[in-house]
Protein backbone atom coordinates (compact mmCIF):
# COMPACT_ATOMS: atom_id res chain seq x y z
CA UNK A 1 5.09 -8.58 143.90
CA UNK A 2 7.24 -8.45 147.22
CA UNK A 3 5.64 -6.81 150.50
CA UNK A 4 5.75 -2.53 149.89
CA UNK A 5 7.70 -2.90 146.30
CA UNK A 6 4.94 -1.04 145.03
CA UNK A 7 2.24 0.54 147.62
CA UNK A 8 1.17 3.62 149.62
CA UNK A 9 4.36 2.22 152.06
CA UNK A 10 7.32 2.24 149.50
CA UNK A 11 8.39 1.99 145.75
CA UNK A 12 11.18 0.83 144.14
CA UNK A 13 11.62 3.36 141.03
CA UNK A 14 14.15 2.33 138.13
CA UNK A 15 15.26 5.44 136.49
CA UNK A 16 17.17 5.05 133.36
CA UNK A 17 18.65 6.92 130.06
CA UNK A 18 21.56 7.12 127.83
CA UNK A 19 24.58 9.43 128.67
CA UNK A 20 24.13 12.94 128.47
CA UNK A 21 20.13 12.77 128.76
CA UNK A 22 20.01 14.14 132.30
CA UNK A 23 18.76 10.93 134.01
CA UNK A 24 21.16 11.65 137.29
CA UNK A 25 20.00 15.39 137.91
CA UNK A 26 15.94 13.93 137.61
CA UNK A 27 16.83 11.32 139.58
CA UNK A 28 18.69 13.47 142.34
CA UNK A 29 15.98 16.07 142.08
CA UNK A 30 13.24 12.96 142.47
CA UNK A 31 15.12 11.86 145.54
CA UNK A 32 15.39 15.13 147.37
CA UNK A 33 11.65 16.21 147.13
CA UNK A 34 10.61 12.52 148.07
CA UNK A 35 12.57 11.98 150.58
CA UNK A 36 14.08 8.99 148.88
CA UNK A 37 17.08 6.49 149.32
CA UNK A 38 19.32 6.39 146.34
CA UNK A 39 20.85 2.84 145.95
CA UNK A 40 24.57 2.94 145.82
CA UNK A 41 26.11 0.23 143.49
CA UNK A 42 28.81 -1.90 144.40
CA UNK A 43 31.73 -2.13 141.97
CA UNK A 44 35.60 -3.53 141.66
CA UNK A 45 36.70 -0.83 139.81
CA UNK A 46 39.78 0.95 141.69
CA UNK A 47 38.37 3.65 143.90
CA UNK A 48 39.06 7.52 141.92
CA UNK A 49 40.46 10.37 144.30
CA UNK A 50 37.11 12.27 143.06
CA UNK A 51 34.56 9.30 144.72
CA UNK A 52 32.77 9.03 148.02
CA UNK A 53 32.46 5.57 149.67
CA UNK A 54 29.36 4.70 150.24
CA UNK A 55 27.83 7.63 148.25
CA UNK A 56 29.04 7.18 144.69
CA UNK A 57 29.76 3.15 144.91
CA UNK A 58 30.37 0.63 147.86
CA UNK A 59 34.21 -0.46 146.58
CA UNK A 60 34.86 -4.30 146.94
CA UNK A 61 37.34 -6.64 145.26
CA UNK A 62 36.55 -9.25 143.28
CA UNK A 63 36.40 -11.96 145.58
CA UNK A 64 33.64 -9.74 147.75
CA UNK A 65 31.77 -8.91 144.81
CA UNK A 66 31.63 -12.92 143.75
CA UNK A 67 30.35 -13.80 147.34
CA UNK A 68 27.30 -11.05 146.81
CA UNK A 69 26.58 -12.66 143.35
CA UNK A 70 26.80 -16.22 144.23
CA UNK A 71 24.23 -15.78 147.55
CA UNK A 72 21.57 -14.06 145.69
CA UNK A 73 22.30 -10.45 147.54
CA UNK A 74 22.55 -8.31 144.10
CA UNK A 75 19.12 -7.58 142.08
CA UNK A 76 21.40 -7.34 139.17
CA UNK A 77 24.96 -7.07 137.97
CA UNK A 78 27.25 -6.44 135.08
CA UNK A 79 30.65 -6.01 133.57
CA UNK A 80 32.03 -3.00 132.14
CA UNK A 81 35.11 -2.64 130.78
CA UNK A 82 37.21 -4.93 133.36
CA UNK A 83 34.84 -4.25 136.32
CA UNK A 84 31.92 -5.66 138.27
CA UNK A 85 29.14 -3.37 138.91
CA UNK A 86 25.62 -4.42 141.19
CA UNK A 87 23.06 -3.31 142.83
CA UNK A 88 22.90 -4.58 146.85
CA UNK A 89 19.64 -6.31 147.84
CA UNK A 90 19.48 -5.57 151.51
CA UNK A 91 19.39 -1.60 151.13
CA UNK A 92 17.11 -1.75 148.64
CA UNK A 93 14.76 -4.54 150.91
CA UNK A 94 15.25 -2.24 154.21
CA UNK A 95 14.25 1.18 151.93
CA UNK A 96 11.08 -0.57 150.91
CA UNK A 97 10.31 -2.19 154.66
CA UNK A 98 10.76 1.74 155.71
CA UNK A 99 7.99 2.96 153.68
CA UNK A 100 10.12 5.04 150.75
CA UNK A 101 11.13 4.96 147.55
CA UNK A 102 14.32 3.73 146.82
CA UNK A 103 15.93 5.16 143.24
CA UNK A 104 17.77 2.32 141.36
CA UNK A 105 19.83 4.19 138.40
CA UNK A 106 20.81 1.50 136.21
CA UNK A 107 21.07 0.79 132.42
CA UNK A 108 18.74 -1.19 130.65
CA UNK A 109 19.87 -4.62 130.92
CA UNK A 110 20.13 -4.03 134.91
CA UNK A 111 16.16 -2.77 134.71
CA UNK A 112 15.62 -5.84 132.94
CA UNK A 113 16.77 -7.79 135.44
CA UNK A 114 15.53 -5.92 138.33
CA UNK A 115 11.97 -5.83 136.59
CA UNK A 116 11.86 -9.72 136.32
CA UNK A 117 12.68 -9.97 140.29
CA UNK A 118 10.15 -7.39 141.37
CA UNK A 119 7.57 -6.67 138.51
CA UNK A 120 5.93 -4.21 140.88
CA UNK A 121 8.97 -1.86 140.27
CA UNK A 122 8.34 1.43 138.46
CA UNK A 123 10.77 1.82 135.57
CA UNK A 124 11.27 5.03 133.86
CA UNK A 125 13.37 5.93 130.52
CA UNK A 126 14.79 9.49 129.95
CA UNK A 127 15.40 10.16 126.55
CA UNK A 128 16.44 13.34 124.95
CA UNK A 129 14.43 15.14 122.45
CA UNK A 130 16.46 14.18 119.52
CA UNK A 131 19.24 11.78 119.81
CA UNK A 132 21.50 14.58 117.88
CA UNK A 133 20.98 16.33 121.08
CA UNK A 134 22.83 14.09 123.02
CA UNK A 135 26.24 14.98 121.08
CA UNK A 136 25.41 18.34 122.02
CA UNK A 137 25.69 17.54 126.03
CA UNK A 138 28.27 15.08 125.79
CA UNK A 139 30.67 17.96 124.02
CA UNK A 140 29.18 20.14 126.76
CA UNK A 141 30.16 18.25 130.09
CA UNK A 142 34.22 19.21 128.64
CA UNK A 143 35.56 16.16 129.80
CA UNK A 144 35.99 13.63 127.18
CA UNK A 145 37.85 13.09 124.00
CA UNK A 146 35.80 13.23 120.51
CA UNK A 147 36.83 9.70 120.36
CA UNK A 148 34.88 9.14 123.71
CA UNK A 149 32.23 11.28 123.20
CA UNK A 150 31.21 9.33 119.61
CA UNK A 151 31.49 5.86 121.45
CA UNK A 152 29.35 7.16 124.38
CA UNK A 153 26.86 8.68 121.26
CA UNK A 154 26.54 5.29 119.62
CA UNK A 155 26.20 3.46 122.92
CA UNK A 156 23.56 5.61 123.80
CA UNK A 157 21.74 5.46 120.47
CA UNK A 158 21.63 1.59 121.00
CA UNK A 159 20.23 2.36 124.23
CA UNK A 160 17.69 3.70 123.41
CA UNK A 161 16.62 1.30 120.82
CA UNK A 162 16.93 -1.66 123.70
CA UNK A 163 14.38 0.35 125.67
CA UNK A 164 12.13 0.72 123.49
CA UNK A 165 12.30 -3.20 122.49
CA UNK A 166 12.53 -4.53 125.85
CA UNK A 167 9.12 -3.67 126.88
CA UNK A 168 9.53 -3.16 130.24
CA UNK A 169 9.54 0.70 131.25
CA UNK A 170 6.57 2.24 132.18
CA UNK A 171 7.04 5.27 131.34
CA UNK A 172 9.50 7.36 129.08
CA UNK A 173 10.40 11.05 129.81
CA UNK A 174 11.49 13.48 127.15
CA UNK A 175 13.57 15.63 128.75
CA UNK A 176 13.94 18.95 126.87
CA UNK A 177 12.90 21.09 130.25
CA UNK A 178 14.38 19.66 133.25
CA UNK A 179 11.85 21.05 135.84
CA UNK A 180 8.91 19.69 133.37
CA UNK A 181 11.04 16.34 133.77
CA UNK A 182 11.12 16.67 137.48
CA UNK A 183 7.64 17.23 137.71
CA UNK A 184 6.71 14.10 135.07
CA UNK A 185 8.93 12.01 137.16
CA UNK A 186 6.84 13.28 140.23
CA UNK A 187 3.72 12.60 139.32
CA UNK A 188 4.02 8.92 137.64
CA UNK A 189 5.11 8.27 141.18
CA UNK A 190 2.47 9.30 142.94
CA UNK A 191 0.43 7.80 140.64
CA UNK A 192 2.07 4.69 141.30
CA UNK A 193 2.25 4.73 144.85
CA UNK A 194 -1.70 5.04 145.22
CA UNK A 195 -2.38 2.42 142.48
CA UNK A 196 -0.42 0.14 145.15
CA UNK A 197 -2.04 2.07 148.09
CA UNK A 198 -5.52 0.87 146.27
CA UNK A 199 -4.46 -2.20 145.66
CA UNK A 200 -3.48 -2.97 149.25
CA UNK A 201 -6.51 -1.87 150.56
CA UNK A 202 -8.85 -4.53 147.95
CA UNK A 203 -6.65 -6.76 149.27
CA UNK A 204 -7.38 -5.95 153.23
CA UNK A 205 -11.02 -5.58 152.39
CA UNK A 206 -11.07 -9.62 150.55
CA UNK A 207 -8.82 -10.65 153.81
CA UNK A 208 -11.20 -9.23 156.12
CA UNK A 209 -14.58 -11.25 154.62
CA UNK A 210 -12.79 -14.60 154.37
């Protein structure tokens, strides 16, 4: 476990969940009444009139992106459909060395990999009640094609599935009441952050009667 990636002094918190289970609006609500830093991926997808440098992605080109991967400066990485996406070390590092918790929102192979870096991490799964339900939001957002919105559904059913089997999530949220959500989220940090507080403080207490 790194210096402050789980203690009284900073978390990293993994927040994941399949499309349409509410995982960005916990994890937004999470980072506002923590006071936390949101970790902006990096990507080579083209840059949409709708995004925000620096607040929805950090926009590099490929060559960029491949200088990142090849020093060791993403906790993880992937490929979707054409593009490179990653999440930066340094911010992440600098959160932690600041005493807060830093929200990664990534899918489940990107936990995976974060979680074998910095086992310390707390990883959390939101799930819908019912994965029916998740047709239900996908059709609600108004944005997609039925076509899209069945591929998203079956992505997000196999999800799922890989969470459960990968083992490595701490907790898993059902969210059918977003403020119950928030609060869950809330509280499995806090109970986080003092297990590390705790655990720092054994540790200070065997240093000091060496």
């Amino acid at each position: 476990m790194t210096v402050h990636e789980r203690s009284g002094q900073g978390l990293v918190l993994i927040v994941s969940g399949p499309s349409g289970a509410g995982k960005t609006t916990i994890a937004r609500r999470a980072e506002e009444a923590l006071d936390a830093v949101f970790s902006v991926s990096m990507t080579t997808r083209p840059k949409m009139k709708k995004d925000r440098e620096g607040l929805d992605y950090c926009f590099v080109d490929d060559p960029a992106f491949e200088a990142y991967r090849q020093r060791g400066a993403l906790l993880e990485w992937a490929q979707v459909f054409g593009h490179r996406y990653g999440t930066p070390r340094k911010p992440v590092d600098d959160g932690l060395a600041a005493g807060r918790v830093v929200i990664l929102e990534i899918d489940v192979k990107g936990a995976v990999e974060v979680k074998a870096k910095m086992p310390g991490a707390l990883a959390i799964f939101v799930e819908p009640p019912k994965e029916e339900d998740l047709l239900t939001r996908l059709r609600g957002r108004g944005r997609d094609s039925e076509q899209v919105i069945q591929r998203r559904y079956q992505e997000a059913r196999h999800e799922i599935r890989d969470a459960r089997a990968c083992g490595i999530y701490d907790e898993f949220i059902v969210n059918d009441d977003l403020e119950s959500s928030v609060a869950e989220l809330l509280r499995y940090v806090k109970a986080a952050r003092a297990l590390g507080a705790d655990a720092d403080g054994e540790a200070g207490t065997d240093r000091a009667t060496i």
